[in-house]
N, C-alpha and C. Protein backbone atom coordinates (compact mmCIF):
# COMPACT_ATOMS: atom_id res chain seq x y z
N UNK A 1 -19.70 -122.65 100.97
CA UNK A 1 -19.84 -122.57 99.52
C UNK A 1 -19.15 -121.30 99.03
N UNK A 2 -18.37 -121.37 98.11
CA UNK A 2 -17.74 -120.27 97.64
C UNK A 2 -18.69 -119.87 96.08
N UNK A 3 -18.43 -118.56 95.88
CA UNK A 3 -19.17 -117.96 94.83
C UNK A 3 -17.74 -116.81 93.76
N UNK A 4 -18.32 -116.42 92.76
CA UNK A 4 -17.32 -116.09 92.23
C UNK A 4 -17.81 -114.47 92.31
N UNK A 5 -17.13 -113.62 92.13
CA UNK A 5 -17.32 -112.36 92.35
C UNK A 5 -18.19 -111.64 91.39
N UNK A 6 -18.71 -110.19 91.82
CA UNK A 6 -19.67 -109.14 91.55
C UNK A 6 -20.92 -109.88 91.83
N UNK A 7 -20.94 -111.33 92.86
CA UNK A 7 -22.65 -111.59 93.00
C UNK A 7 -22.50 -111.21 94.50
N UNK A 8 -23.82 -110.71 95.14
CA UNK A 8 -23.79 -109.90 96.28
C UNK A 8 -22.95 -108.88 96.70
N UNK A 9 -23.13 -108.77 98.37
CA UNK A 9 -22.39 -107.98 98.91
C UNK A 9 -21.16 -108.19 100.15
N UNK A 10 -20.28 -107.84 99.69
CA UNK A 10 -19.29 -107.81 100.53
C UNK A 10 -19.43 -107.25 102.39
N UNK A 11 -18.93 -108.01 103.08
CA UNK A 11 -19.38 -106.81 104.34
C UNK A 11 -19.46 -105.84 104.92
N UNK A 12 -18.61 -104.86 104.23
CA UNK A 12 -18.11 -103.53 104.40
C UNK A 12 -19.71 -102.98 103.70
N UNK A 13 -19.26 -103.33 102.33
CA UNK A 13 -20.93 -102.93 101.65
C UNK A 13 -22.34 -102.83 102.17
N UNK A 14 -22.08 -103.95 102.63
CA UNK A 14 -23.33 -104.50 103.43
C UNK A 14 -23.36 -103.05 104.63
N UNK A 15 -22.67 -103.34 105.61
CA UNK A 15 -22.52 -102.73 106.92
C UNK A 15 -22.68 -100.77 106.10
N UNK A 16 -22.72 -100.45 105.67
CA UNK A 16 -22.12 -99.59 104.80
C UNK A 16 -24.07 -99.04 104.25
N UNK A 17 -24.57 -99.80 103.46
CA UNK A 17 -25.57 -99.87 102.58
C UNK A 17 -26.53 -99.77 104.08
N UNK A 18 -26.77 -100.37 104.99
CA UNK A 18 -27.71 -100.65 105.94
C UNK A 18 -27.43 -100.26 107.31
N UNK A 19 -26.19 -99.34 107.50
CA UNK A 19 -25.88 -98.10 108.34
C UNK A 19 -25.62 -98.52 109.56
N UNK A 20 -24.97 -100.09 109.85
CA UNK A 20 -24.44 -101.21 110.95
C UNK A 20 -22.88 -100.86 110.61
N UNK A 21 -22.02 -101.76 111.44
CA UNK A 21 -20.96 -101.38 111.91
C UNK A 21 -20.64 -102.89 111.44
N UNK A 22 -19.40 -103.41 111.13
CA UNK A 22 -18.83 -105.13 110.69
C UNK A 22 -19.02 -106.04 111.84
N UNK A 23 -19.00 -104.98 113.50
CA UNK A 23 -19.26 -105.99 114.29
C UNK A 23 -20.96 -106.49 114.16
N UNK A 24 -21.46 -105.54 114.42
CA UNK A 24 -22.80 -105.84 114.06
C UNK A 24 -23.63 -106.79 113.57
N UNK A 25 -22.82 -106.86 112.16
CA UNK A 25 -23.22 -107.94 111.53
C UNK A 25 -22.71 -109.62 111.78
N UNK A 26 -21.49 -109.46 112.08
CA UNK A 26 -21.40 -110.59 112.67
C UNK A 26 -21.83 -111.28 113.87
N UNK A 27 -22.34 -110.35 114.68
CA UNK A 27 -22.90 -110.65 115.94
C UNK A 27 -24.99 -111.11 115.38
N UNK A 28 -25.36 -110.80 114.22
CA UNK A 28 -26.44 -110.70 114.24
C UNK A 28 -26.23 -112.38 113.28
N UNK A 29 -25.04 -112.68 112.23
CA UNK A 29 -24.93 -113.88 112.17
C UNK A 29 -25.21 -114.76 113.50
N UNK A 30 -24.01 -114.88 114.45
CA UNK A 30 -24.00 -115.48 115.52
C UNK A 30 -25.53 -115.72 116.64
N UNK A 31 -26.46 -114.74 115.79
CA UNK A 31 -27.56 -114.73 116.96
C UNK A 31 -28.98 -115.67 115.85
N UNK A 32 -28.50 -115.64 114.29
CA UNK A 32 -28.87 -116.72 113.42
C UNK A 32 -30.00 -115.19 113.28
N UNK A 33 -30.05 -114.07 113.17
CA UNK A 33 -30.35 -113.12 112.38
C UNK A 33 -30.63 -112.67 111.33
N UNK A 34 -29.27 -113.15 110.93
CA UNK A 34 -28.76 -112.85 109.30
C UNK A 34 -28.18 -114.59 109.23
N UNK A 35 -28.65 -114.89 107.94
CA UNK A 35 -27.80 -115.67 107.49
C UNK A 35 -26.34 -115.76 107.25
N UNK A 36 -25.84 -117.09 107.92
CA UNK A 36 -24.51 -117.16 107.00
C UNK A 36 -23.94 -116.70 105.76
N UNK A 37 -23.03 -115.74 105.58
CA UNK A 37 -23.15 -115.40 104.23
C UNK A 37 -22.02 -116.88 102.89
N UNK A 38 -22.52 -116.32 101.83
CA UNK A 38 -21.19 -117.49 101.22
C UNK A 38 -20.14 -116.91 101.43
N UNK A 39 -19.00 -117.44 100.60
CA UNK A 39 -17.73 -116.84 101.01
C UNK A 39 -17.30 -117.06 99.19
N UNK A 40 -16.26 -115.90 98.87
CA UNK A 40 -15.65 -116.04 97.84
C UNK A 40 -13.73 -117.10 97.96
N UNK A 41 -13.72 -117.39 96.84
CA UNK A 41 -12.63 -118.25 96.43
C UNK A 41 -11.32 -117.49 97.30
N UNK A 42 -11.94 -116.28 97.64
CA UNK A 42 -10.37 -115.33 98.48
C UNK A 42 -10.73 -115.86 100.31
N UNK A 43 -12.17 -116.32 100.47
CA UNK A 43 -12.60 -116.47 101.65
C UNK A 43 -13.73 -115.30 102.19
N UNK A 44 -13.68 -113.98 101.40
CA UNK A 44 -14.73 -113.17 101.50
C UNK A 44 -16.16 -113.40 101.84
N UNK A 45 -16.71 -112.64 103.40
CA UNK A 45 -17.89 -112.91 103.10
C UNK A 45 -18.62 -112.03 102.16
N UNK A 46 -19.81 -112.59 101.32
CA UNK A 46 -20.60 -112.42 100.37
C UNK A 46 -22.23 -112.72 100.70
N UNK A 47 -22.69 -111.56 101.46
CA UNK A 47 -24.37 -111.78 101.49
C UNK A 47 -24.97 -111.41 100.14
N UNK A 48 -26.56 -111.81 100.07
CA UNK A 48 -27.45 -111.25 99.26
C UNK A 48 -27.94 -110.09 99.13
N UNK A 49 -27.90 -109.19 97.85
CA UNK A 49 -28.60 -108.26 98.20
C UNK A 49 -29.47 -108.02 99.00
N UNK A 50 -30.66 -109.03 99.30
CA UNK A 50 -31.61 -108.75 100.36
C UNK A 50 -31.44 -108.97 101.90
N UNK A 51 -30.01 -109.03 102.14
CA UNK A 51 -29.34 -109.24 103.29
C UNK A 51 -29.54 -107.40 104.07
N UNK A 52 -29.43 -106.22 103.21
CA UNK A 52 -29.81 -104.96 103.29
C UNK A 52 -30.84 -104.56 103.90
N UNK A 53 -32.06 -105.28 103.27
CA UNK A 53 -33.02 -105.14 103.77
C UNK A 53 -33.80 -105.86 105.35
N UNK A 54 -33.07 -107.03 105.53
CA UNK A 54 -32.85 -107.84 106.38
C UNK A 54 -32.32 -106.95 107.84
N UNK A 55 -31.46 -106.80 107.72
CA UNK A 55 -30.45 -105.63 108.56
C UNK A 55 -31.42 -104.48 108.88
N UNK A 56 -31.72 -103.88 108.13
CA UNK A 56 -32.64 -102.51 107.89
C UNK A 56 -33.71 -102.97 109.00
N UNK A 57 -34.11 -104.30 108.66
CA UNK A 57 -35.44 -104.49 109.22
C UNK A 57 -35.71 -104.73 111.13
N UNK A 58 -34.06 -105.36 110.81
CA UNK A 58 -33.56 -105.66 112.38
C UNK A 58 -33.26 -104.38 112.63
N UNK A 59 -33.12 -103.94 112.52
CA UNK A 59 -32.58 -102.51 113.37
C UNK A 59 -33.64 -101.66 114.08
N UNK A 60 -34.63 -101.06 112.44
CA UNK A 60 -36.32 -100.56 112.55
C UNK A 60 -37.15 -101.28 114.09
N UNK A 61 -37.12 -102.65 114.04
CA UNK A 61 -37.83 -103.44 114.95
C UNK A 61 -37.11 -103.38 116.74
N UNK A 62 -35.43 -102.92 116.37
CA UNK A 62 -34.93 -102.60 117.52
C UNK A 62 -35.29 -101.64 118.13
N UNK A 63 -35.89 -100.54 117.21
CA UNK A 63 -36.10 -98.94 117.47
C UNK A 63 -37.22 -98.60 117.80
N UNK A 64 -38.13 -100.17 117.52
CA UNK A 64 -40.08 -100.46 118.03
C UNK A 64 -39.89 -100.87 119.07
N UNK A 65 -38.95 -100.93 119.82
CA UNK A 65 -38.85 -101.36 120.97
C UNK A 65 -38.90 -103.39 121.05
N UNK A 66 -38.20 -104.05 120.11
CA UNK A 66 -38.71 -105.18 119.95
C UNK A 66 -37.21 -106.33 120.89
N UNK A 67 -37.00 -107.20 121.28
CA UNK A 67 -35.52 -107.77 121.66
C UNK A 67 -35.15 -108.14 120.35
N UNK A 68 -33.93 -108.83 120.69
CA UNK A 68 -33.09 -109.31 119.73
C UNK A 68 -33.85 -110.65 119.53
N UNK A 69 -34.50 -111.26 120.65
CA UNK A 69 -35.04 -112.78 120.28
C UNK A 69 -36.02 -112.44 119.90
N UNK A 70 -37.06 -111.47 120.31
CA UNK A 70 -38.20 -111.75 119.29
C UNK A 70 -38.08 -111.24 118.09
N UNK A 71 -37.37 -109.99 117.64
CA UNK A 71 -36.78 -110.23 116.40
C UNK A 71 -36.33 -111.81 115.95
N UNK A 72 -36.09 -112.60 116.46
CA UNK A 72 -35.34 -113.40 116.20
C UNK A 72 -36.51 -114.28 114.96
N UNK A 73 -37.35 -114.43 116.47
CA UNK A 73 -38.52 -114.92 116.08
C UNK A 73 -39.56 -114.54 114.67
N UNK A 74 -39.53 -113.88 115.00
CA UNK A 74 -40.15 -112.65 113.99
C UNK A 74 -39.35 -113.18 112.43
N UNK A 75 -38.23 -112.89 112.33
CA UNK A 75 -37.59 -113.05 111.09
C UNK A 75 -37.47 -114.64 110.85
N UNK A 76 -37.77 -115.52 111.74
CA UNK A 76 -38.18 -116.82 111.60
C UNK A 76 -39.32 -117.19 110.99
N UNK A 77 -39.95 -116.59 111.48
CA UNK A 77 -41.46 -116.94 111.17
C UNK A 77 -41.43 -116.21 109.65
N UNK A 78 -41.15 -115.53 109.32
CA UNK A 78 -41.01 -114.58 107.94
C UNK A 78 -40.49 -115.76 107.21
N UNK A 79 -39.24 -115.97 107.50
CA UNK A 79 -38.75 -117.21 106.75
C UNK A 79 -39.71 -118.17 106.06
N UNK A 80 -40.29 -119.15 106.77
CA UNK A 80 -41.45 -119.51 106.97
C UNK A 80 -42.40 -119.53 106.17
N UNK A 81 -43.11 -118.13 106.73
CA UNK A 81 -44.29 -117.96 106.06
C UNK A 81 -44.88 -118.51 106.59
N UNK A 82 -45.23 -118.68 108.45
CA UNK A 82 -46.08 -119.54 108.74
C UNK A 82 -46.73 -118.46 109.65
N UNK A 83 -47.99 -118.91 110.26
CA UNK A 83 -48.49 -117.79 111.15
C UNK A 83 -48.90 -118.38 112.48
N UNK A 84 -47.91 -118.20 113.49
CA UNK A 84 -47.69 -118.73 114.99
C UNK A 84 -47.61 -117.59 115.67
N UNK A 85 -47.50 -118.27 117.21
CA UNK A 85 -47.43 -116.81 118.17
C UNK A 85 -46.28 -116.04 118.13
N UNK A 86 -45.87 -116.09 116.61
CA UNK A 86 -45.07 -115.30 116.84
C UNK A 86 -45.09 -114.12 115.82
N UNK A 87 -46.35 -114.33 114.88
CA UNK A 87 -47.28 -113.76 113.84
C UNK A 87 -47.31 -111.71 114.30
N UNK A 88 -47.00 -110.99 113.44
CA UNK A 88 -46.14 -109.68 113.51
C UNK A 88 -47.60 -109.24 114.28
N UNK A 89 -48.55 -109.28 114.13
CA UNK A 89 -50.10 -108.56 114.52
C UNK A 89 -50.12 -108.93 115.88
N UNK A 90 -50.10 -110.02 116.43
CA UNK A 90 -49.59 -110.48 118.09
C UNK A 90 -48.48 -109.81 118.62
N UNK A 91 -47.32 -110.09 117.98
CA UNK A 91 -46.32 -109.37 118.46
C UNK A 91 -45.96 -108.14 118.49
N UNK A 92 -46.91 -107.18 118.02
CA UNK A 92 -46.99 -105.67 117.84
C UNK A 92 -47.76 -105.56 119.05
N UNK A 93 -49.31 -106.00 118.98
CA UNK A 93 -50.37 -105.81 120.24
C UNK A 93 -49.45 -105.89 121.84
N UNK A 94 -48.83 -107.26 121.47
CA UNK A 94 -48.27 -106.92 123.16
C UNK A 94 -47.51 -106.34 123.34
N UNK A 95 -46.39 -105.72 122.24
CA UNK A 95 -44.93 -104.58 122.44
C UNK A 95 -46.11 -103.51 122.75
N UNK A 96 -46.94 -103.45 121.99
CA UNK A 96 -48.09 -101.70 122.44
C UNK A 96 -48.60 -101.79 123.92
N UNK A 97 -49.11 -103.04 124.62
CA UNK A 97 -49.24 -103.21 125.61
C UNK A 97 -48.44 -103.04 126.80
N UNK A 98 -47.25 -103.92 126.25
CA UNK A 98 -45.82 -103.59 127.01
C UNK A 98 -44.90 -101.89 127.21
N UNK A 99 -45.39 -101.26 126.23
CA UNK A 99 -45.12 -100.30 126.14
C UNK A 99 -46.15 -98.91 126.91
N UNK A 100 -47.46 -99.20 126.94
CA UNK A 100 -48.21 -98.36 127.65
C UNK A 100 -47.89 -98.96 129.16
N UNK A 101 -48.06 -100.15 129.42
CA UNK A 101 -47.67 -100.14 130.70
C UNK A 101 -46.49 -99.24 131.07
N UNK A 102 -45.14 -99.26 130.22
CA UNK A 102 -44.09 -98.57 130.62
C UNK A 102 -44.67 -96.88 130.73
N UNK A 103 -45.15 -96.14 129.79
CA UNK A 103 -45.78 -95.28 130.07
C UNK A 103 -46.11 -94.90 131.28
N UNK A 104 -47.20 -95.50 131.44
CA UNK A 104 -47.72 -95.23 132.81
C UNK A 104 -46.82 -95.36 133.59
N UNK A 105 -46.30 -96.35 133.78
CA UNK A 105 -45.01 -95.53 134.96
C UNK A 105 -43.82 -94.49 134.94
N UNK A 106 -43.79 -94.28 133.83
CA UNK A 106 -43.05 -92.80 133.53
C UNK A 106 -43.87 -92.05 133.72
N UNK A 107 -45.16 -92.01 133.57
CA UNK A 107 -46.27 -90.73 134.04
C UNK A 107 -46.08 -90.66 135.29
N UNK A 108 -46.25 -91.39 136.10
CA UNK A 108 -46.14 -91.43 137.60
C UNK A 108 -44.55 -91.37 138.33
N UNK A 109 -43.54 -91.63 137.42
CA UNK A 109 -43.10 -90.86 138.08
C UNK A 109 -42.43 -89.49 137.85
N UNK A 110 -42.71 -89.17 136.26
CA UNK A 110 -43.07 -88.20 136.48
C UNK A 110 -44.07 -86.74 137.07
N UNK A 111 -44.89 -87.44 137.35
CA UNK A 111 -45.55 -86.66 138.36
C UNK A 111 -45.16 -86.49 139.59
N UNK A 112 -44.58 -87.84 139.86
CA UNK A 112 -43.69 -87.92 141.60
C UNK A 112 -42.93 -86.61 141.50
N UNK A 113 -41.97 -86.70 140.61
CA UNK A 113 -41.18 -85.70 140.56
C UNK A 113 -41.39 -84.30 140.61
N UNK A 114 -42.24 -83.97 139.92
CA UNK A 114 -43.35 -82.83 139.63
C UNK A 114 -43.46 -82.17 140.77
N UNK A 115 -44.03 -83.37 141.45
CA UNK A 115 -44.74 -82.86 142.63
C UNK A 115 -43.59 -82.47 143.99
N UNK A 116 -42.31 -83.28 143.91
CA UNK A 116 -41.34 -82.75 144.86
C UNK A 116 -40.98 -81.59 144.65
N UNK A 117 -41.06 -81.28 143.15
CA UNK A 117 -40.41 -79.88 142.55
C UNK A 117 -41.28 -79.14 143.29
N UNK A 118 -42.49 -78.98 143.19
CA UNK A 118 -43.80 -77.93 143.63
C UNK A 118 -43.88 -77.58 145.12
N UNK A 119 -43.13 -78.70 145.92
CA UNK A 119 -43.36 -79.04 146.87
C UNK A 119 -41.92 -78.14 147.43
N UNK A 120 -40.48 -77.91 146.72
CA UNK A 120 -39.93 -77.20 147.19
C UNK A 120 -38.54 -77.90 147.68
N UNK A 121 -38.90 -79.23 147.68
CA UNK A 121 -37.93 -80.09 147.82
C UNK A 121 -36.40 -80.07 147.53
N UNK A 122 -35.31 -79.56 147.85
CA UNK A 122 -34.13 -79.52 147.75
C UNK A 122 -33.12 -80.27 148.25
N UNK A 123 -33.45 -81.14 148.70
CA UNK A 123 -32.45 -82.42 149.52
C UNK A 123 -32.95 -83.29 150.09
N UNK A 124 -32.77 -84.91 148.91
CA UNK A 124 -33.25 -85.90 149.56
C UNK A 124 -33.56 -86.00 151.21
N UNK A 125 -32.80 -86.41 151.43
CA UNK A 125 -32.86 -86.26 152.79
C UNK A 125 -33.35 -85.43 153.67
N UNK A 126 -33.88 -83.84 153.56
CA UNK A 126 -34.65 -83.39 154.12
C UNK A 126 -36.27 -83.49 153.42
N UNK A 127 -36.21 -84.11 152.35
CA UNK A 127 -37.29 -84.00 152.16
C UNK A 127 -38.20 -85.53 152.64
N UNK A 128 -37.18 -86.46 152.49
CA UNK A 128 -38.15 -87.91 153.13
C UNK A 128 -38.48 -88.08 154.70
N UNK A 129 -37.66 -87.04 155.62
CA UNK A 129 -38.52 -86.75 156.63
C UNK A 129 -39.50 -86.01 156.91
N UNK A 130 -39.55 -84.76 155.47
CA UNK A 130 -40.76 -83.85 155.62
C UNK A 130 -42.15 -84.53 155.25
N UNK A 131 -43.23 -84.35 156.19
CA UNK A 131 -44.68 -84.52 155.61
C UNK A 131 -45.22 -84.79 154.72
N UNK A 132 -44.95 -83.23 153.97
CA UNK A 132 -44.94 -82.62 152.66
C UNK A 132 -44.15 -82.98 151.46
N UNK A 133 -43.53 -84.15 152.00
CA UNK A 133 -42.56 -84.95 150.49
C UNK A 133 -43.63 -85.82 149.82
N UNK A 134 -43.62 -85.77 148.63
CA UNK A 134 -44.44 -86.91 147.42
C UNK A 134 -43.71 -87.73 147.27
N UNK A 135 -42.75 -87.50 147.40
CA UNK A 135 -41.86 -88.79 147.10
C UNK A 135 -42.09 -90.03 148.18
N UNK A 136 -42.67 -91.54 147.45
CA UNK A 136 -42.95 -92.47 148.55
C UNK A 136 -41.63 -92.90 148.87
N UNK A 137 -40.84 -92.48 149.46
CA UNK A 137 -39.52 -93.24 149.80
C UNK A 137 -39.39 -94.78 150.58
N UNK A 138 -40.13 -94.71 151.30
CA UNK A 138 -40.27 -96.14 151.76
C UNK A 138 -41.13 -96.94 151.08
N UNK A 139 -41.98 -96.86 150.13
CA UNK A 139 -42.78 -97.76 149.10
C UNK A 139 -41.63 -98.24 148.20
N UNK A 140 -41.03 -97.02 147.78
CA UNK A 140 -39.60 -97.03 146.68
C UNK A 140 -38.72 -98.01 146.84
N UNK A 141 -38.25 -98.14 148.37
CA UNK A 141 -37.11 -99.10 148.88
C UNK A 141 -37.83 -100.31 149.22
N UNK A 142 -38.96 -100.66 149.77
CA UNK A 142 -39.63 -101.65 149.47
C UNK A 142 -40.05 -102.70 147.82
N UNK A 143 -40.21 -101.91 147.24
CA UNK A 143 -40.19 -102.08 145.54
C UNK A 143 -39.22 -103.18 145.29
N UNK A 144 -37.74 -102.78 145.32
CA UNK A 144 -36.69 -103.13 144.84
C UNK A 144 -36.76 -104.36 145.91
């Protein structure tokens, strides 16, 4: 659908107004993100003003630690207006969940670390034959 000019925003504008890059936005089309925008009689794309806020919102939710699909989801369900598992109060609880778990293992290993420091540790390798290493090296390579 073509539109005639000064309605919306151009993509530069857009990308510009909501602090994304032109690839950006087209990649967040392609992922059905952002809407298709119209196009002007020159072929221009032309989003909605609230295409800004849209963008803004995807980004914020990137920075909550959220994916690109459940964003996906998320701005689906907004669409919508319906309230499924994919309802923002669910999907916050388990990113907080998902996220203390990550915690805790940055605590631990930061403490691992901690503790090689204290321990005096200066070279892998002399230290995974010493006693006195915290570091579980063979739990570690088992892990993976």
């Amino acid at each position: 659908m073509s539109i005639g000019p000064g309605t919306g925003l151009r993509s530069g504008d857009l990308a510009a107004a909501a602090g994304v890059n032109l690839q950006t936005l087209r990649y967040y089309e392609r992922r059905g993100l952002l809407a298709q925008p119209d196009r002007t009689l020159g072929g221009h794309r032309v989003y909605p003003p609230d295409s800004v806020t849209t963008v803004r919102i995807i980004k914020a939710a990137q920075r909550l630690g959220f994916t690109l699909d459940e964003i996906a989801e998320l701005v689906d369900t907004g669409r919508r207006h319906a309230r499924t598992d994919a309802d923002l109060h669910e999907r916050a609880a388990a990113k907080i969940r998902e996220i203390e778990g990550r915690i805790g293992d940055l605590v631990a290993i930061r403490d691992t670390l901690r503790a090689a420091l204290d321990a005096g540790c200066h070279d892998l390798r002399d230290c995974a034959g010493s006693p006195d290493c915290p570091i579980p090296f063979t739990g570690l390579a088992q892990d993976r």
